[in-house]
C-alpha atoms as a PDB file:
ATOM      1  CA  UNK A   1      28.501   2.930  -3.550  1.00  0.00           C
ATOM      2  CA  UNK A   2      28.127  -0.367  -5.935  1.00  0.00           C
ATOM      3  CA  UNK A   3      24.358   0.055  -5.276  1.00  0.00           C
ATOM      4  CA  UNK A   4      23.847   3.628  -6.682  1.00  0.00           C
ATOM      5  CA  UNK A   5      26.617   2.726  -9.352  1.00  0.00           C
ATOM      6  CA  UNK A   6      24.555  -0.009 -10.308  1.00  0.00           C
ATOM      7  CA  UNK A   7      21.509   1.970 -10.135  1.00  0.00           C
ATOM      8  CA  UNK A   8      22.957   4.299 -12.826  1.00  0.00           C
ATOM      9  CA  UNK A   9      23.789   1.670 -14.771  1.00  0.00           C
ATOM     10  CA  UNK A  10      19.958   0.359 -14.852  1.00  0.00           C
ATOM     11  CA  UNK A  11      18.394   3.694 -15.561  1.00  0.00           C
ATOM     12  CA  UNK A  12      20.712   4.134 -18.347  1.00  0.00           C
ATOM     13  CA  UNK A  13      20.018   1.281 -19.612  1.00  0.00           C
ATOM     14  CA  UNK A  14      16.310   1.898 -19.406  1.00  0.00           C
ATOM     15  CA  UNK A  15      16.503   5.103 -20.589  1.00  0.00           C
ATOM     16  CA  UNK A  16      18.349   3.241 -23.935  1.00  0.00           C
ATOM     17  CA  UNK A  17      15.628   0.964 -24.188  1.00  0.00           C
ATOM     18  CA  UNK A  18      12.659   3.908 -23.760  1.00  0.00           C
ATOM     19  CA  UNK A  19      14.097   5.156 -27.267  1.00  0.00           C
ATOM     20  CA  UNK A  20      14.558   2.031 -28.941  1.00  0.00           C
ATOM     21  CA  UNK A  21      10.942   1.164 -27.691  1.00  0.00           C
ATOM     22  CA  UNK A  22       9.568   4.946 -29.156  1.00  0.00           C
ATOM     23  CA  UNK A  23      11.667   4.077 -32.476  1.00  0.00           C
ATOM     24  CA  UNK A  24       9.645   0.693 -32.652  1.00  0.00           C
ATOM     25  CA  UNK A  25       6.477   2.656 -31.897  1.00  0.00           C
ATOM     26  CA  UNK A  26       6.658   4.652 -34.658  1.00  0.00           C
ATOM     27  CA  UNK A  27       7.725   1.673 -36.980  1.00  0.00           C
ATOM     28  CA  UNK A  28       4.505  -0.251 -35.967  1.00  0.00           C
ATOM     29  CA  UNK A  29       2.754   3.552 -36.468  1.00  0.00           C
ATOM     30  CA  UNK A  30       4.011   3.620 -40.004  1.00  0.00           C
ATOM     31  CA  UNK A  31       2.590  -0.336 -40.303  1.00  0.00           C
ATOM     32  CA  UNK A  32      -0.644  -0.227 -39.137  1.00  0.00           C
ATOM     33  CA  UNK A  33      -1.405   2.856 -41.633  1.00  0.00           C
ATOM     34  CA  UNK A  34      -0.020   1.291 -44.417  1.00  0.00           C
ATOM     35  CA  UNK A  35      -2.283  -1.655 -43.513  1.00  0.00           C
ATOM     36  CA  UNK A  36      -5.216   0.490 -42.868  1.00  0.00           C
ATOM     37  CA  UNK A  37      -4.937   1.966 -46.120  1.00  0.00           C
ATOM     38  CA  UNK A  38      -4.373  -0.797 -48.404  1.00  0.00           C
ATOM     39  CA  UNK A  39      -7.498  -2.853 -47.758  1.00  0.00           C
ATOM     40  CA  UNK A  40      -7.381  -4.954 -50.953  1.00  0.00           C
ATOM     41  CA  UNK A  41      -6.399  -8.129 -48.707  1.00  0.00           C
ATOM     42  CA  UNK A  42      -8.906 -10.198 -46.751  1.00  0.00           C
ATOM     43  CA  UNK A  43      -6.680 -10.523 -43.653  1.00  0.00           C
ATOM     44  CA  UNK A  44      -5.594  -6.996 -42.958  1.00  0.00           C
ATOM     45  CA  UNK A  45      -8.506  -7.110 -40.608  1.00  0.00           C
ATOM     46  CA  UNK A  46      -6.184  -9.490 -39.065  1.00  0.00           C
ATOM     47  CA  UNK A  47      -3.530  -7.860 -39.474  1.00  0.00           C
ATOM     48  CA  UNK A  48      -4.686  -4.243 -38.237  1.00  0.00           C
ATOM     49  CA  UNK A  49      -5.911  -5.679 -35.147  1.00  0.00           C
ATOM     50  CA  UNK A  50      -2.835  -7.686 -34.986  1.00  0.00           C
ATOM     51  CA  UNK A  51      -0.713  -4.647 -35.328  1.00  0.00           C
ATOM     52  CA  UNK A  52      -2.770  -2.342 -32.649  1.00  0.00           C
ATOM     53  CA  UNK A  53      -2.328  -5.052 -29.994  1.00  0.00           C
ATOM     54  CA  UNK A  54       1.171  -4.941 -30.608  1.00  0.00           C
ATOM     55  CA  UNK A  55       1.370  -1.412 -30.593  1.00  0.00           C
ATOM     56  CA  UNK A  56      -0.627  -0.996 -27.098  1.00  0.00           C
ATOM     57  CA  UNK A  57       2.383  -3.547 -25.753  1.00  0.00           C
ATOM     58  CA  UNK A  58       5.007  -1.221 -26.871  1.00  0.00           C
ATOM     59  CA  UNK A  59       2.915   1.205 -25.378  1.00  0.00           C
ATOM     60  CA  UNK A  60       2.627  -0.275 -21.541  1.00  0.00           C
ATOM     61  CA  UNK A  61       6.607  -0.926 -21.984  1.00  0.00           C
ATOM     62  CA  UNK A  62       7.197   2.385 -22.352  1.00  0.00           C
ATOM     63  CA  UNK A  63       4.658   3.611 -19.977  1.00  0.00           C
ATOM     64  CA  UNK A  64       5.918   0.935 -17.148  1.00  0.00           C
ATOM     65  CA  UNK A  65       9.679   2.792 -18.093  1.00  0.00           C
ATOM     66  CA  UNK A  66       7.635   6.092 -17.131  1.00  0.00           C
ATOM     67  CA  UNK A  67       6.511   4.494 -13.768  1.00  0.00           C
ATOM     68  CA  UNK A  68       9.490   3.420 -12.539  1.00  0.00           C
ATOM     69  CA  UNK A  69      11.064   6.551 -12.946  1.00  0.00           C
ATOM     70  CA  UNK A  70       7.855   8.559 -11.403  1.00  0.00           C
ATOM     71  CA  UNK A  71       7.482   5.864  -8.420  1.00  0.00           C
ATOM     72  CA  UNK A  72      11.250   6.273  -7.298  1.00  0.00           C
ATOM     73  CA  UNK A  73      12.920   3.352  -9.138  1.00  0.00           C
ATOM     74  CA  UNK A  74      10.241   0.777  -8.448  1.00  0.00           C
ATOM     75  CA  UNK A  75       8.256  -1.184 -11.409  1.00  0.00           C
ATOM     76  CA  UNK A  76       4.846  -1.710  -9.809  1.00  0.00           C
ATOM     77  CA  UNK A  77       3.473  -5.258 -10.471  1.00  0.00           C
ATOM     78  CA  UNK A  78       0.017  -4.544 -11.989  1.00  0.00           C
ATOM     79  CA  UNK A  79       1.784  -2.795 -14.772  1.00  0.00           C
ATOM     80  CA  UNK A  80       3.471  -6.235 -15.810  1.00  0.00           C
ATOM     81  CA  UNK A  81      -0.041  -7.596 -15.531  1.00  0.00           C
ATOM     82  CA  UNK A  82      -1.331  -5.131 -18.137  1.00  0.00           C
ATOM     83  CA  UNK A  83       1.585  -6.398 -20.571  1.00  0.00           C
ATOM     84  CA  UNK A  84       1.174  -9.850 -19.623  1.00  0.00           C
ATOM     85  CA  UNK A  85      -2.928  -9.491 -20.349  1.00  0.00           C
ATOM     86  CA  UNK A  86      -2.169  -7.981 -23.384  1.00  0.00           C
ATOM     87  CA  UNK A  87      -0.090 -10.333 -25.096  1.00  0.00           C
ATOM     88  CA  UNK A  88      -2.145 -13.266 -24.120  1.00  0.00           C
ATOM     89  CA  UNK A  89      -4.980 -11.425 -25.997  1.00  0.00           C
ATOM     90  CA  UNK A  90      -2.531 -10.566 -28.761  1.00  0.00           C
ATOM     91  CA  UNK A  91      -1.891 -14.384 -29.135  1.00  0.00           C
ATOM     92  CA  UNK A  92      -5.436 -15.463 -28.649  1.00  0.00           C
ATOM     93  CA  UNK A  93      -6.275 -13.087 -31.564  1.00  0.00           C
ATOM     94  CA  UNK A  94      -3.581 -14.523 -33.690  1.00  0.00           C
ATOM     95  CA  UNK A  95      -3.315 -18.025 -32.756  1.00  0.00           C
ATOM     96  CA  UNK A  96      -6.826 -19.175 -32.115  1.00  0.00           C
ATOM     97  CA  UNK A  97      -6.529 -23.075 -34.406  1.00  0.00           C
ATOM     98  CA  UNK A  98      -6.279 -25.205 -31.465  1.00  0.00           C
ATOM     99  CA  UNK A  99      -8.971 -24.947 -29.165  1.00  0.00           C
ATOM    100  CA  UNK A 100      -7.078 -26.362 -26.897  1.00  0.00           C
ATOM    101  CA  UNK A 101      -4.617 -24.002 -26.922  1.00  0.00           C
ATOM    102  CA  UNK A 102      -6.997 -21.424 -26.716  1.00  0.00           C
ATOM    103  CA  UNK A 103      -8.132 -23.145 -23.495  1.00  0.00           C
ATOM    104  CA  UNK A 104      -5.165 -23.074 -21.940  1.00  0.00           C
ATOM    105  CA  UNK A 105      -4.641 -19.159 -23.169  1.00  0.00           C
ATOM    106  CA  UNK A 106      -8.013 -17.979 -21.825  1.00  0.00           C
ATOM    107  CA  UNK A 107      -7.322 -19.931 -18.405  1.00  0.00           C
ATOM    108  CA  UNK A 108      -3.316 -18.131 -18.518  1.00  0.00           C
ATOM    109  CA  UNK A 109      -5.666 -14.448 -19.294  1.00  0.00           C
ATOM    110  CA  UNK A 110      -8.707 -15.451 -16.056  1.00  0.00           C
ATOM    111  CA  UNK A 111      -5.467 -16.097 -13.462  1.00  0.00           C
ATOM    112  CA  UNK A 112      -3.745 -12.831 -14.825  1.00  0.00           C
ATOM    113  CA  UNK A 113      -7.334 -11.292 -14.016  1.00  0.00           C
ATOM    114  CA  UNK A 114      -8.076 -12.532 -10.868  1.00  0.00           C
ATOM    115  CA  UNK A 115      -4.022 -11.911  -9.800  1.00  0.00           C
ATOM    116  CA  UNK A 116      -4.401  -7.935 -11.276  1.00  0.00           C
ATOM    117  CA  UNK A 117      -7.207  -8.000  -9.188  1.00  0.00           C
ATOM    118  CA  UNK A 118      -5.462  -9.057  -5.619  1.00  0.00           C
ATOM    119  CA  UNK A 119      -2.520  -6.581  -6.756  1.00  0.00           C
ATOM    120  CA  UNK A 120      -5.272  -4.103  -6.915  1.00  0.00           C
ATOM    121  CA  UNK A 121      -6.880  -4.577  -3.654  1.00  0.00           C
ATOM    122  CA  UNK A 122      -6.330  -2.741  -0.421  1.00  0.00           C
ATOM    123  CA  UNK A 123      -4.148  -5.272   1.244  1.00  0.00           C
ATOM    124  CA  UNK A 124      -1.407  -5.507  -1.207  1.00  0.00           C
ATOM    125  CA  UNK A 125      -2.024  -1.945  -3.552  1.00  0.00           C
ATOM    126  CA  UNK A 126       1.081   0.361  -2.210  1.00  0.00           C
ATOM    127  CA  UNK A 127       0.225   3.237  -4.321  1.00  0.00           C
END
């Protein structure tokens, strides 16, 4: 009884959060053209690129929402991977002064690789 009441309660929740992420979506939609189409500043390279790594994120959130309901309430772990992948490249791309901290970044991205690719493998891949 608590268990499917809490249940409820988490895919309503998700549900909420689905739209708020599609709302976002089309906010950074409504960005990156406005950025695309006023090229008159040097960094809206940056800032395009920028803006289409953030949009992919809201993008696996939403798609990871889509999973879970498809895969019977379960958030499979290579999906979190993806995000995690992602925004390490998103703040490689935008925060690339310190080498060091690029370092550390790329070395973060090569462990989410190698760990995306033991969730992928036959021993641990459920799906």
């Amino acid at each position: 009884m608590i268990a499917s009441v809490l249940q409820w309660i988490l895919n309503i929740g998700l549900i909420a959060l689905a739209i708020i992420l599609v709302i976002f979506l089309g906010k950074e939609t409504l960005h990156l053209a406005n950025v695309l189409f006023h090229t008159g500043e040097e960094s809206s390279s940056y800032l395009l690129i920028e803006g289409i790594v953030i949009y992919f994120l809201y993008f696996e959130f939403i798609a990871l929402i889509v999973k879970y309901f498809q895969s019977g309430f379960h958030f499979p772990l290579r999906y979190f991977i993806y995000i995690g992948v992602t925004a390490i490249i998103r703040l490689i791309i935008v925060d690339h002064k310190n080498p060091f901290d690029t370092l550390c970044y790329s070395a973060a991205l090569l462990i989410l690789v190698g760990t995306l690719w033991l969730a992928n493998s036959k021993r641990l891949k459920r799906e």
